[in-house]
Protein backbone atom coordinates (compact mmCIF):
# COMPACT_ATOMS: atom_id res chain seq x y z
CA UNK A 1 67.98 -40.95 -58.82
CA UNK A 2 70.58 -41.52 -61.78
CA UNK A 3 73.71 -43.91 -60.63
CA UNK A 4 77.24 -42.78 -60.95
CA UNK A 5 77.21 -45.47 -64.17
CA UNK A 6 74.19 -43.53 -65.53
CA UNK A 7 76.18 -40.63 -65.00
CA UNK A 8 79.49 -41.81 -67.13
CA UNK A 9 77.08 -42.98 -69.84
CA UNK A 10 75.45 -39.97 -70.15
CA UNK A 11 78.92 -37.73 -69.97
CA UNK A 12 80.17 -40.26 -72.54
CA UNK A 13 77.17 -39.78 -74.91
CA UNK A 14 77.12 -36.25 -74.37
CA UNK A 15 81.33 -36.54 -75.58
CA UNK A 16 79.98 -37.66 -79.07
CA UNK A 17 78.76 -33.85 -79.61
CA UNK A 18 81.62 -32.17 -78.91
CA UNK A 19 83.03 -29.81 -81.76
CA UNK A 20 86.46 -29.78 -81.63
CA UNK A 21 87.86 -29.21 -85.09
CA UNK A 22 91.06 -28.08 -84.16
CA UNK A 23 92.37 -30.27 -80.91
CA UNK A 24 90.32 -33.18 -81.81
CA UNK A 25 89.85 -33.54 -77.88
CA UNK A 26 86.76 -34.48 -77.32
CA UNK A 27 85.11 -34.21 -73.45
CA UNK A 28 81.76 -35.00 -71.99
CA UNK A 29 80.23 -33.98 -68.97
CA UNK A 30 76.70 -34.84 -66.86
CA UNK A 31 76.06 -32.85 -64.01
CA UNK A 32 73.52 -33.83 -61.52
CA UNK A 33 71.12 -31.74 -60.20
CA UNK A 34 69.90 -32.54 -56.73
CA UNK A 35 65.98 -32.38 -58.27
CA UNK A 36 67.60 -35.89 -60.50
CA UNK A 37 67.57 -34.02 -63.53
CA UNK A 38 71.13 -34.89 -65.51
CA UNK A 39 72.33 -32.22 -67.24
CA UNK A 40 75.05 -33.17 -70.43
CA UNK A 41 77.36 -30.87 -72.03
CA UNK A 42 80.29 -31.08 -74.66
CA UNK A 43 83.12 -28.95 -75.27
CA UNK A 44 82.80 -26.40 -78.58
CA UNK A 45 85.82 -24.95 -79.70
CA UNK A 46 86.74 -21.94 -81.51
CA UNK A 47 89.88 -20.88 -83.85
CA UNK A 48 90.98 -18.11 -81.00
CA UNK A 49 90.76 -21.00 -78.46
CA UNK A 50 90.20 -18.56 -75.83
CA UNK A 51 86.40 -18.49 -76.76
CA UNK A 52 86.25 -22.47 -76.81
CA UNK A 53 83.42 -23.83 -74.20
CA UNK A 54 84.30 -26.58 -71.95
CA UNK A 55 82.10 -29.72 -71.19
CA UNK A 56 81.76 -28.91 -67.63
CA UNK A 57 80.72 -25.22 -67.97
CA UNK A 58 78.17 -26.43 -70.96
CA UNK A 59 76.48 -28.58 -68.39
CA UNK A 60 76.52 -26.00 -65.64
CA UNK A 61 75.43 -23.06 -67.96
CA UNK A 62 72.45 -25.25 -69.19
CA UNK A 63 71.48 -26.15 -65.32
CA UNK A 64 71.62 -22.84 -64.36
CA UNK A 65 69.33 -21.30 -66.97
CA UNK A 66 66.86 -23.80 -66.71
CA UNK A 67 66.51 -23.22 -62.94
CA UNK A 68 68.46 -25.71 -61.41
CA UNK A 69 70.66 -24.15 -58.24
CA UNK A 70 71.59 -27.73 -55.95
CA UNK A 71 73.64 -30.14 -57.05
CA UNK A 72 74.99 -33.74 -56.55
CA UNK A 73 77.91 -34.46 -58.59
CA UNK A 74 79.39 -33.97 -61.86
CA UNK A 75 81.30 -37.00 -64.16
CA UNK A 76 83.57 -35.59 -66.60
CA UNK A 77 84.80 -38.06 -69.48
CA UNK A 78 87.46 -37.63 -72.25
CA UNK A 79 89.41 -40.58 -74.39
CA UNK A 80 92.68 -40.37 -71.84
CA UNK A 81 93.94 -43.13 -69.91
CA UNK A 82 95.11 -40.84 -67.37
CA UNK A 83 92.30 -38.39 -65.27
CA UNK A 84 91.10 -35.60 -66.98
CA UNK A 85 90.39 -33.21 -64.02
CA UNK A 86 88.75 -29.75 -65.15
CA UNK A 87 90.51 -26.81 -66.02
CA UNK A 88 90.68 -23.94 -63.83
CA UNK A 89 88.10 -21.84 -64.92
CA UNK A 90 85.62 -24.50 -65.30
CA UNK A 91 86.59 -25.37 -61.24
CA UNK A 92 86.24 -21.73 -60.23
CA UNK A 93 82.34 -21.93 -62.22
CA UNK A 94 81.52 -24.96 -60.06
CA UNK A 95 82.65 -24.38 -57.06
CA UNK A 96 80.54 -21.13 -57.14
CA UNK A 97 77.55 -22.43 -58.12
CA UNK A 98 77.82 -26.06 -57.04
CA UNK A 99 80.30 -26.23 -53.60
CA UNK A 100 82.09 -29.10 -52.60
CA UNK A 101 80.87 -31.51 -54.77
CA UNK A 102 82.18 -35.19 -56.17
CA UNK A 103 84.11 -34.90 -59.42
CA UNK A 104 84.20 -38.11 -61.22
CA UNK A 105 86.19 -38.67 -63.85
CA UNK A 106 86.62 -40.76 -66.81
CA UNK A 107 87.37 -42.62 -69.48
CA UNK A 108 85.84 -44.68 -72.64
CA UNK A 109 86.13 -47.58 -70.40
CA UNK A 110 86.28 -46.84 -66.87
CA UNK A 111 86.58 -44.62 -64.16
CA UNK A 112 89.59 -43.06 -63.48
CA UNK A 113 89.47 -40.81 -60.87
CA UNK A 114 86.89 -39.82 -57.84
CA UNK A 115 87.61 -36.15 -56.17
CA UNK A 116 85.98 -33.61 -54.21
CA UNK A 117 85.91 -30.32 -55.69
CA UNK A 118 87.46 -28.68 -52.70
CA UNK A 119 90.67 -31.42 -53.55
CA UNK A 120 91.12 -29.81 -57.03
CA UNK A 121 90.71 -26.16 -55.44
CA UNK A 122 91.96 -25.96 -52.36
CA UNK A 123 92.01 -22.20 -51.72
CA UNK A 124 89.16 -20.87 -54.03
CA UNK A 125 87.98 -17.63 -54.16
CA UNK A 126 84.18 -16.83 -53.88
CA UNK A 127 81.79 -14.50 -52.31
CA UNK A 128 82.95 -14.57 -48.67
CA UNK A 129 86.36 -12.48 -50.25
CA UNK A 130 84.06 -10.05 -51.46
CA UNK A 131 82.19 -8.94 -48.07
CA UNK A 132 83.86 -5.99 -46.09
């Protein structure tokens, strides 16, 4: 099973891919699968912004449609000496389709930051709203 170091090396290699033409912010994420499989993603942006692709949701998008429904932990890394949690659409995405799980962040050198998802959102909304 990958180590929370494999983890930040992968996120951080997956960083190098990231299209982001117009913030030059440039984020990597690996998200664990509980089968071991590491899945990477990058952000790609987009001139209307609104149709730019985070890091996180890359990773989870590519787990998902390759089969993958449990997982471990995700490591999110960006060039920021402060944390760099997710945003709040990339939270809502996995807490729905990953729970409570560790969110590790950081940064070209270290890690900054270790969270539970249910830490970063607290009162989510999911599919026990939806039931009458």
């Amino acid at each position: 099973m990958p180590t929370e170091a494999d983890l930040v090396q992968a996120a951080r290699a997956a960083r190098e891919f990231a299209v982001a033409p117009y913030s030059n912010f440039r984020v990597g994420a690996a998200l664990l699968g509980s089968s071991g499989t590491v899945f990477t993603g990058c952000n790609v942006e987009n001139a209307s912004y609104g149709l730019t692709v985070c890091a996180e949701r890359v990773a989870l998008l590519k787990a998902l449609s390759e089969g993958e429904r449990d997982f471990a932990t995700i490591v999110v890394v960006a060039d920021t000496a402060a944390p760099t949690p997710p945003c709040g659409p990339c939270r809502q995405l996995l807490w729905e389709y990953c729970g409570d799980i560790p969110v590790v962040l950081a940064n070209l050198n270290s890690v900054t930051g270790r969270h539970r998802l249910q830490d970063l959102l607290p009162f989510p909304f999911d599919g026990r709203l939806l039931s009458s």
